[in-house]
N, C-alpha and C. Protein backbone atom coordinates (compact mmCIF):
# COMPACT_ATOMS: atom_id res chain seq x y z
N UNK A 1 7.52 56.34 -1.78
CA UNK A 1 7.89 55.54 -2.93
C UNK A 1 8.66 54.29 -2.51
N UNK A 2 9.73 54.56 -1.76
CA UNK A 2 10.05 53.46 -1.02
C UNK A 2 9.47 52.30 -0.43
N UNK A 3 8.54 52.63 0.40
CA UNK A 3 7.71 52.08 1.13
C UNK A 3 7.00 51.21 -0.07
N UNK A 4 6.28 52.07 -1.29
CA UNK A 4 5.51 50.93 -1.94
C UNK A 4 6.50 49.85 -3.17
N UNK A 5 7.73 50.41 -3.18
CA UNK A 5 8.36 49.46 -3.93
C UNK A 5 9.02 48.08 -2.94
N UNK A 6 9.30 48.58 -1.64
CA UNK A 6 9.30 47.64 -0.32
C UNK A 6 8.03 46.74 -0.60
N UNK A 7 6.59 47.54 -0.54
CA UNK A 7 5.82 46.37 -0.18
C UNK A 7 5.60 45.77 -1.54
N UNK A 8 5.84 46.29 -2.91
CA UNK A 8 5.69 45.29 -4.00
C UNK A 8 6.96 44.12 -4.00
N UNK A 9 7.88 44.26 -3.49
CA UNK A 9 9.19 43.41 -3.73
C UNK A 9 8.69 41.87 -2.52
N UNK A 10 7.90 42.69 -1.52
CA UNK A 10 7.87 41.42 -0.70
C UNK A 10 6.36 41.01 -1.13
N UNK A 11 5.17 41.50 -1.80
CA UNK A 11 4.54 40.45 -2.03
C UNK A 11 4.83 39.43 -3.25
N UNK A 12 5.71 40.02 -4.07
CA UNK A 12 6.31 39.39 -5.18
C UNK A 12 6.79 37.93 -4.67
N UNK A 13 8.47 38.47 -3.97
CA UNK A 13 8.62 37.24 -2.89
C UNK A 13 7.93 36.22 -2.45
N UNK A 14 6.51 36.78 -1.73
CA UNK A 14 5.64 35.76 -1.10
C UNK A 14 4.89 35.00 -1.87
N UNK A 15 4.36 35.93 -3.54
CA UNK A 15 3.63 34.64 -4.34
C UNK A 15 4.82 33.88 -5.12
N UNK A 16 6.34 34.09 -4.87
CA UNK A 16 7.08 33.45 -5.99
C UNK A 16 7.91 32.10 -4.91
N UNK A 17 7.39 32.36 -3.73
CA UNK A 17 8.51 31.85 -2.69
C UNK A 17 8.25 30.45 -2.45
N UNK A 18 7.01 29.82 -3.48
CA UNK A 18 6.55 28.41 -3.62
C UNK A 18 7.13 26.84 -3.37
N UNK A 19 7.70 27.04 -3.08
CA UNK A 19 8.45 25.48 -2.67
C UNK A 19 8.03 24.96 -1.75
N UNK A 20 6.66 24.40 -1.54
CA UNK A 20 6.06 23.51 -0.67
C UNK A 20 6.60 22.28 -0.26
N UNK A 21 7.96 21.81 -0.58
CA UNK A 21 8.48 20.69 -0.16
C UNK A 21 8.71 20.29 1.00
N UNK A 22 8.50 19.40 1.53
CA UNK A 22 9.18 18.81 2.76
C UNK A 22 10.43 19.00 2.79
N UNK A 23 11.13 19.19 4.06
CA UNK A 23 12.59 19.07 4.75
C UNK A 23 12.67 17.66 4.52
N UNK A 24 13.84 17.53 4.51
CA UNK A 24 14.36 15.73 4.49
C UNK A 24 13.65 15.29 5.83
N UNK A 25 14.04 15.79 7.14
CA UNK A 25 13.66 15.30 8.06
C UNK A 25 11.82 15.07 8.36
N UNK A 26 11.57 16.04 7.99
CA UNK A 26 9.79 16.10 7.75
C UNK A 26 9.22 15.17 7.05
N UNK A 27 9.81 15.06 5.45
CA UNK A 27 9.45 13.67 4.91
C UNK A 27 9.86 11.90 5.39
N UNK A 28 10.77 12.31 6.18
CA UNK A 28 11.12 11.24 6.54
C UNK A 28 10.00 10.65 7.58
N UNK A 29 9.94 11.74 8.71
CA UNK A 29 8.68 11.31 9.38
C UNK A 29 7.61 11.06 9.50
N UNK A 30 6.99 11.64 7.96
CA UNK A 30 5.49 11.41 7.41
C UNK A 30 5.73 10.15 7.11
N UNK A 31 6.76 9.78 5.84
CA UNK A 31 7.07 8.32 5.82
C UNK A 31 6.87 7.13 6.65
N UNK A 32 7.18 7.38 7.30
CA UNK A 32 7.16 6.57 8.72
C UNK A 32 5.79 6.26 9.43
N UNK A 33 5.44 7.68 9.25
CA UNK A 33 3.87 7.36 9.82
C UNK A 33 3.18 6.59 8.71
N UNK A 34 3.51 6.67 7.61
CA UNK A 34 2.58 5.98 6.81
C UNK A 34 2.93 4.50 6.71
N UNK A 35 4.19 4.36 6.72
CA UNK A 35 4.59 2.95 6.59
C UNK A 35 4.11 2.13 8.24
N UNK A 36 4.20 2.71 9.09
CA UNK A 36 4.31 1.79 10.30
C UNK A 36 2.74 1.56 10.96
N UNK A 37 1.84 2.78 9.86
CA UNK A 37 0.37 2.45 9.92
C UNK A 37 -0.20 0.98 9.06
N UNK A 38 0.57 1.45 7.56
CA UNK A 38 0.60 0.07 7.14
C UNK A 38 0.94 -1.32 7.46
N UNK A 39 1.95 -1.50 8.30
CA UNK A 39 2.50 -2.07 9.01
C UNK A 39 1.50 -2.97 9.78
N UNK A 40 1.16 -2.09 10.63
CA UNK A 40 0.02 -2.26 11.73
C UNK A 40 -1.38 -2.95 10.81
N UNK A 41 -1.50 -2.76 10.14
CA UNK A 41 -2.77 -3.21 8.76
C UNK A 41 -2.22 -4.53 8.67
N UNK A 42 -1.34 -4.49 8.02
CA UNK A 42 -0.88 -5.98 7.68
C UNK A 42 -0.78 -6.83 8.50
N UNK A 43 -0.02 -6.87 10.09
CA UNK A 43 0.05 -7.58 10.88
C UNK A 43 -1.38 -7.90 11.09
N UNK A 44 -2.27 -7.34 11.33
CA UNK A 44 -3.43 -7.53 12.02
C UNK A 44 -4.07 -8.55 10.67
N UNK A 45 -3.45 -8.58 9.75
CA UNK A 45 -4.18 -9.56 8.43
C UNK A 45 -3.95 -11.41 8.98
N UNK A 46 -2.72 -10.82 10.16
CA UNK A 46 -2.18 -12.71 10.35
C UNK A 46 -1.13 -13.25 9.38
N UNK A 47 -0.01 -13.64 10.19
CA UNK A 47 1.15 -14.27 9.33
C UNK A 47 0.26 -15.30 9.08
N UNK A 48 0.31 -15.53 7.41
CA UNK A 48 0.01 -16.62 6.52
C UNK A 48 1.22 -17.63 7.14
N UNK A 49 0.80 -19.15 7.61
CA UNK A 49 1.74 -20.06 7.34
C UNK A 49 1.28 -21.52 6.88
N UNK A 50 -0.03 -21.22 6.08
CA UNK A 50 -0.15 -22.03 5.17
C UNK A 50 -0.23 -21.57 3.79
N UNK A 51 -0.74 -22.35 2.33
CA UNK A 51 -0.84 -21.66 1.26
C UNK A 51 -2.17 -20.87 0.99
N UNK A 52 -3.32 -21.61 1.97
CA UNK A 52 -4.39 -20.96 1.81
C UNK A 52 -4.63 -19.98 2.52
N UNK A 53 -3.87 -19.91 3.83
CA UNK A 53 -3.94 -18.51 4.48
C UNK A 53 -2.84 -17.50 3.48
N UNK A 54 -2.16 -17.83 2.99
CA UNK A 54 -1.09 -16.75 1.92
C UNK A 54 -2.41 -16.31 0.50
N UNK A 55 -3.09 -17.03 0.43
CA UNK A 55 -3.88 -17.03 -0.99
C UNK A 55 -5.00 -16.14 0.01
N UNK A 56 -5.10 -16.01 0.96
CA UNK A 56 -6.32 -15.19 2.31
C UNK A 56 -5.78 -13.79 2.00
N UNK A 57 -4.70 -13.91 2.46
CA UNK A 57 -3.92 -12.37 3.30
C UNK A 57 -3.43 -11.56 2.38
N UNK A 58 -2.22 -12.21 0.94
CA UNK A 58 -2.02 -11.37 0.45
C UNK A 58 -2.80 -10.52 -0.75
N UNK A 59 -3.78 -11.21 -1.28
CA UNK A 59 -4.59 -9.67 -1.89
C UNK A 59 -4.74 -8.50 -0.68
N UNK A 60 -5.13 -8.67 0.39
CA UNK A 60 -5.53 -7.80 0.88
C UNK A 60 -4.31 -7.09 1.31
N UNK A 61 -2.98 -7.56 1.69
CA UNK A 61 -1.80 -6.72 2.00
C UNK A 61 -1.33 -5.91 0.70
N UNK A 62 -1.05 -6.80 -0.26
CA UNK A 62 -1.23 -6.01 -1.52
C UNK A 62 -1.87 -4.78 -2.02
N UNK A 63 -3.02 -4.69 -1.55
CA UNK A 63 -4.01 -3.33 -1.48
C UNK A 63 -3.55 -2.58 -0.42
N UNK A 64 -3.11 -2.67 0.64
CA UNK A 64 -2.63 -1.73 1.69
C UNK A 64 -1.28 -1.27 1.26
N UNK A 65 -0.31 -1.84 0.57
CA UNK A 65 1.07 -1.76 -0.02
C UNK A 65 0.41 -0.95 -1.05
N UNK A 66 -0.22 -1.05 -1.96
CA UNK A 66 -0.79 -0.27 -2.81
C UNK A 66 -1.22 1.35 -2.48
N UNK A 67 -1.89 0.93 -1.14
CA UNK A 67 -2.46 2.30 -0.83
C UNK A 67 -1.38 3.16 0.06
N UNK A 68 -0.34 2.42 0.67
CA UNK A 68 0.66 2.94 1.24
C UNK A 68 1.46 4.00 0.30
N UNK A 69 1.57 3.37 -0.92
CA UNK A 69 2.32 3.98 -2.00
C UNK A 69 1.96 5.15 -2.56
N UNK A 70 1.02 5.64 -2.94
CA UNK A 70 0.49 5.82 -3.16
C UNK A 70 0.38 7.71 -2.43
N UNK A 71 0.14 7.09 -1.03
CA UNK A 71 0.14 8.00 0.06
C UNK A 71 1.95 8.70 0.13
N UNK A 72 2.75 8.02 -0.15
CA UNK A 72 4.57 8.22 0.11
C UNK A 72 4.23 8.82 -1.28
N UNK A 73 3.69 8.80 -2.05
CA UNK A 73 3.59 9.56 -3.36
C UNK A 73 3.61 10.85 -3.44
N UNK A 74 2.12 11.06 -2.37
CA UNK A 74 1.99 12.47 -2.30
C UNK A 74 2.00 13.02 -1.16
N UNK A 75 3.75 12.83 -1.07
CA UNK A 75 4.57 13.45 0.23
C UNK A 75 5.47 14.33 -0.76
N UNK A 76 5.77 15.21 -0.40
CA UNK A 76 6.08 16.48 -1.54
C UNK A 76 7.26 16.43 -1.13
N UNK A 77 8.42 15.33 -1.46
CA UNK A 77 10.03 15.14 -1.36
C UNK A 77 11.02 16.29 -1.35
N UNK A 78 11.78 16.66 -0.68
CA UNK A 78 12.79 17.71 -1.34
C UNK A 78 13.51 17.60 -2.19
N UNK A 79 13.93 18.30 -3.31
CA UNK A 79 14.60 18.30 -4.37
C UNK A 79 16.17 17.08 -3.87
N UNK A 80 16.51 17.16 -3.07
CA UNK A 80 17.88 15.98 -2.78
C UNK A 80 17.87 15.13 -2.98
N UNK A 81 16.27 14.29 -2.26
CA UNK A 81 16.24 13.12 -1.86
C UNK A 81 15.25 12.45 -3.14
N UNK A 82 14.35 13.44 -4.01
CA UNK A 82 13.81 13.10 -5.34
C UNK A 82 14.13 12.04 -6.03
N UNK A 83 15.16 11.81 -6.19
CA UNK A 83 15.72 10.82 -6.94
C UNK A 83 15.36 9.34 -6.24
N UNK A 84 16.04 9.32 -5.33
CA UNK A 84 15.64 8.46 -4.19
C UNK A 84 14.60 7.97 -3.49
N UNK A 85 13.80 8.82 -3.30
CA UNK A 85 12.22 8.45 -2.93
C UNK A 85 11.72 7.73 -4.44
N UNK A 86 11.87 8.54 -5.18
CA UNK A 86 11.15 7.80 -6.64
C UNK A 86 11.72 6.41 -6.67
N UNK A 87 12.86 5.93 -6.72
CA UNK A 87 13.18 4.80 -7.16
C UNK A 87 12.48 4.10 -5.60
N UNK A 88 12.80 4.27 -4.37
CA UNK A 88 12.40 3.45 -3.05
C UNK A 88 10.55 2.95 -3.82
N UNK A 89 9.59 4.18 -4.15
CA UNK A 89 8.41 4.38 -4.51
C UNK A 89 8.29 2.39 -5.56
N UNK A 90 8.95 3.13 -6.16
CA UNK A 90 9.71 2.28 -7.88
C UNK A 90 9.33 0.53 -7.67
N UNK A 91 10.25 0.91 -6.34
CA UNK A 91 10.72 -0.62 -6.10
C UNK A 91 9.99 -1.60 -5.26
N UNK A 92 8.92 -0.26 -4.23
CA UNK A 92 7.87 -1.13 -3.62
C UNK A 92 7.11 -1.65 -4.13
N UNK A 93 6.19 -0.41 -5.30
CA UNK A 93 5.68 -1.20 -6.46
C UNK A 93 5.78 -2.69 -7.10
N UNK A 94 6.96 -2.39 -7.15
CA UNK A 94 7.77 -3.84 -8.19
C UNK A 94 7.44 -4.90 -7.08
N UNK A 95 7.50 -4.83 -5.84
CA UNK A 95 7.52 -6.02 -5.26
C UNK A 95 6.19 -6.18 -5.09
N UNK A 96 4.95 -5.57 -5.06
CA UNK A 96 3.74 -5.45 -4.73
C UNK A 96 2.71 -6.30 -6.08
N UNK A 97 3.45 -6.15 -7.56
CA UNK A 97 3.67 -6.35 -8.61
C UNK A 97 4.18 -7.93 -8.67
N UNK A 98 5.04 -8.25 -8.40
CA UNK A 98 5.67 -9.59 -7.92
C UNK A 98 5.05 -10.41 -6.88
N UNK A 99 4.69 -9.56 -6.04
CA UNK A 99 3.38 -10.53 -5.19
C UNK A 99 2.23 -10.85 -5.88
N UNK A 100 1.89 -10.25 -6.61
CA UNK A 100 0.83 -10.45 -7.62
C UNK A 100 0.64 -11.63 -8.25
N UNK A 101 1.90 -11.50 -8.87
CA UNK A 101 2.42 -12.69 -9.71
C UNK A 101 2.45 -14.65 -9.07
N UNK A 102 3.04 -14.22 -7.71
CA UNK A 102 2.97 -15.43 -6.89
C UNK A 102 1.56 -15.70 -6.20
N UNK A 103 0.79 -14.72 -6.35
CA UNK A 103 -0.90 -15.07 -5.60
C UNK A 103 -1.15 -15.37 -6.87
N UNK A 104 -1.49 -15.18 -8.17
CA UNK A 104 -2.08 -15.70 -9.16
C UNK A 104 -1.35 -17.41 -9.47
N UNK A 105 -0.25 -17.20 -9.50
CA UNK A 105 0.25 -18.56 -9.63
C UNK A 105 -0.37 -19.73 -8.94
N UNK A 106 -0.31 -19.14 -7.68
CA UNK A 106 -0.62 -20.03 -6.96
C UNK A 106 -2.05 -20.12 -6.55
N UNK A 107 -3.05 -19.35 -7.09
CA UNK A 107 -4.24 -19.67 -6.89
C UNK A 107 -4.53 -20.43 -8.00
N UNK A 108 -3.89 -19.89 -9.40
CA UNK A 108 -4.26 -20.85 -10.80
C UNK A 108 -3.79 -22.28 -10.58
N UNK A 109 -2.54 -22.32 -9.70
CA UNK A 109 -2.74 -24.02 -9.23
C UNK A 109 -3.45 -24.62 -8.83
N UNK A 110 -3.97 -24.19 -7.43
CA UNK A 110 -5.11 -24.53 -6.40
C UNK A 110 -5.94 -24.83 -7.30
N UNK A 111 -6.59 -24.11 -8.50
CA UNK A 111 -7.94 -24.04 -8.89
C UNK A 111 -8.06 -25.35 -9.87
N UNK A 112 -6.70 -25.53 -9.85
CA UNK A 112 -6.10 -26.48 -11.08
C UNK A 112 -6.02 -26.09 -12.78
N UNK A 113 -5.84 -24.73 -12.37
CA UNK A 113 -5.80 -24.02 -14.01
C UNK A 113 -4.64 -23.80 -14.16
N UNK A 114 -4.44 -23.90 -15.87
CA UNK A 114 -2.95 -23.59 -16.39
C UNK A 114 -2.68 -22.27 -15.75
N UNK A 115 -1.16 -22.49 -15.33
CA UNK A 115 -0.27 -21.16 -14.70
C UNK A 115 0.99 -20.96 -15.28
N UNK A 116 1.58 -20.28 -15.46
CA UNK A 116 3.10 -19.75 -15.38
C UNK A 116 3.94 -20.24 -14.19
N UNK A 117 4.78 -21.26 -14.88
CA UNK A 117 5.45 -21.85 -13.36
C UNK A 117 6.59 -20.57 -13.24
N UNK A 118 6.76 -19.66 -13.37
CA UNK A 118 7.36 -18.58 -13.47
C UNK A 118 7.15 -17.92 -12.14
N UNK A 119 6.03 -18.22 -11.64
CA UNK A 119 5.55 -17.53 -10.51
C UNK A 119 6.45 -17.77 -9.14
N UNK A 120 6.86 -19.13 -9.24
CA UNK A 120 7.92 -19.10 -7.93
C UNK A 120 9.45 -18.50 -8.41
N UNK A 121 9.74 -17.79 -9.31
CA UNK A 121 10.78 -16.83 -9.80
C UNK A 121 10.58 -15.56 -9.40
N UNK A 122 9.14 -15.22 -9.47
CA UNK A 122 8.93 -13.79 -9.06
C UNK A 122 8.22 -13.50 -7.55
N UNK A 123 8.25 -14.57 -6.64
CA UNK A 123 8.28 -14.79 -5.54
C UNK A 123 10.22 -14.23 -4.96
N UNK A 124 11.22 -14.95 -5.55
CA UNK A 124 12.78 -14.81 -5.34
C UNK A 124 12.88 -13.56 -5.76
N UNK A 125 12.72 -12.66 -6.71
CA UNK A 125 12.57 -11.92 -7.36
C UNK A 125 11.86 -10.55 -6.28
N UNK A 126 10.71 -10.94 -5.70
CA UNK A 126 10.20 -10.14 -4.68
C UNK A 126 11.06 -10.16 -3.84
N UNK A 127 11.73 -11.02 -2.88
CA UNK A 127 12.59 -10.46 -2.02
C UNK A 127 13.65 -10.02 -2.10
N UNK A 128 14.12 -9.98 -3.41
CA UNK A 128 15.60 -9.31 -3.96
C UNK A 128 15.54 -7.88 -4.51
N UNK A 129 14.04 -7.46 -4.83
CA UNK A 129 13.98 -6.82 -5.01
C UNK A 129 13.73 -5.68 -3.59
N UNK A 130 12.59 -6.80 -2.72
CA UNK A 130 12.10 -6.10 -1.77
C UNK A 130 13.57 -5.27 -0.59
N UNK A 131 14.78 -6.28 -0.36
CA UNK A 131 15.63 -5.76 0.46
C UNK A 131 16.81 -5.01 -0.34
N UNK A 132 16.86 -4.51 -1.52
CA UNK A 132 17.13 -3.54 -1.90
C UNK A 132 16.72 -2.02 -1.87
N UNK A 133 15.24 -2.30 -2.05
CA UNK A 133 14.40 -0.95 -2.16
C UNK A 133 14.94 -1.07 -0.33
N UNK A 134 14.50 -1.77 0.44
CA UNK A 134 14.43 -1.43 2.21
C UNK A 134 15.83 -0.38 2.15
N UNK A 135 16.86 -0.68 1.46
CA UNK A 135 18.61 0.03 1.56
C UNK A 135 18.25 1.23 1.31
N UNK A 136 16.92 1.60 0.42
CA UNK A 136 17.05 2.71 -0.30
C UNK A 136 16.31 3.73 0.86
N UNK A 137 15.17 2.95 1.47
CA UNK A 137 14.55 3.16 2.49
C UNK A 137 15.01 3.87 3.84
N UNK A 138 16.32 3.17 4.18
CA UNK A 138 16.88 2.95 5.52
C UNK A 138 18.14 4.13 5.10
N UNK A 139 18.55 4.29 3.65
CA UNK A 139 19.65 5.79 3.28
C UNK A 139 18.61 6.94 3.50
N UNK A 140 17.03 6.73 3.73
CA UNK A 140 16.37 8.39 3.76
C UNK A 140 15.71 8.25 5.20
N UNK A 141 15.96 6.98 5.91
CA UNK A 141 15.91 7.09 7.10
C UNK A 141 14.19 6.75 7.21
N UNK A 142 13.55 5.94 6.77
CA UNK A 142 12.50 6.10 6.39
C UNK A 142 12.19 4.67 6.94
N UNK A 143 12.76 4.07 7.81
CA UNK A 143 13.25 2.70 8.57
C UNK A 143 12.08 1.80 8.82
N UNK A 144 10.72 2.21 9.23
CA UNK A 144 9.74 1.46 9.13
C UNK A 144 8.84 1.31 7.53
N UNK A 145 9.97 1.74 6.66
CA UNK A 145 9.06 1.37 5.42
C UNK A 145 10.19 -0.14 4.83
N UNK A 146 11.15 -0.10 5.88
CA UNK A 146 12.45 -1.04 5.37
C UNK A 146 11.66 -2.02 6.57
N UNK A 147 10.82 -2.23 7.44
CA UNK A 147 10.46 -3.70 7.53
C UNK A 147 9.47 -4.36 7.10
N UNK A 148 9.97 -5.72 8.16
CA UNK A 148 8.76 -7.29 7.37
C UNK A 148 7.90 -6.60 8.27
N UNK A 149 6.61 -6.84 8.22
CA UNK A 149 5.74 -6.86 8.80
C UNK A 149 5.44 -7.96 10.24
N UNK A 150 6.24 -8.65 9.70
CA UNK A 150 6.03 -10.08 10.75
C UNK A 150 7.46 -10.52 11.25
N UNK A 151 8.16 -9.40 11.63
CA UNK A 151 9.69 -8.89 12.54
C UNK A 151 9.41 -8.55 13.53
N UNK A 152 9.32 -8.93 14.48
CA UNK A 152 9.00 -7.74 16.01
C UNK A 152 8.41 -7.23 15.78
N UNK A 153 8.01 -6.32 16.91
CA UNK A 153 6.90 -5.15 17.32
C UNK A 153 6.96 -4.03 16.54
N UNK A 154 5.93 -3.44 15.98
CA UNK A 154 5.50 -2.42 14.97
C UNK A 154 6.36 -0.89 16.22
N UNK A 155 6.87 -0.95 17.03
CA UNK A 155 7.20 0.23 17.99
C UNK A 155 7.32 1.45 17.05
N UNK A 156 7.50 2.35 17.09
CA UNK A 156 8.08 3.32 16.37
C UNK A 156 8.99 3.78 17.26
């Protein structure tokens, strides 16, 4: 009798013992791999240092920031750091969102179509936003999702 209330107590245990979450340290390092792959994507797009190479590169970095996110999404956070990953998530968005804003602007110029001169606000706006979220980044240790792309060497 023992024996089978032993083995009902531990398969109970084993289907209730569900918390598939990452360790802080585990998510941190998936993080990383995902960001410093992205990383590596983007660089290889070419620092834009004209407007038409910026009107080139960033849709397509945009979609890799997109798909980066996306991926840090469904990294299964531990209950601690939840809060924190969501808003870091939050805020890449927002700047990815804000790049948006400054490639349309500035292509509706180029094209010579009415624009929102608003767009070089949410250019300032992207990087105020962007090196905040990096703080939020660099508190979960998550350090290659806190750089530029076009900073030194992608090393890990």
């Amino acid at each position: 009798m023992r024996a089978a209330t032993a083995l009902v107590l531990l398969l109970v245990l084993a289907g209730c013992g569900g918390d598939d979450s990452l360790s802080r340290g585990e998510w941190a390092a998936q993080a990383n791999t995902i960001c410093l792959d992205t990383l590596k994507k983007v660089q290889a797009l070419g620092l834009p240092s004209t407007g038409d190479e910026y009107l080139r590169v960033t849709p397509k970095a945009n979609q890799l920031g997109r798909d980066a996110i996306e991926r840090l999404r469904d990294l299964k956070a531990p209950g601690s750091i939840d809060d924190d990953v969501e808003k870091m998530i939050k805020g890449y968005e927002d700047v990815v969102k804000l790049q948006d804003v400054v490639y349309q602007g500035m292509k509706a110029q180029r094209e010579g179509k009415e624009f929102d001169r608003n767009y070089f606000r949410a250019g300032n706006q992207a990087i105020e936003v962007g090196r905040d979220t990096d703080e939020i980044a660099k508190r979960l240790h998550a350090n290659q999702c806190a750089r530029d792309p076009f900073q030194g060497p992608t090393n890990a």
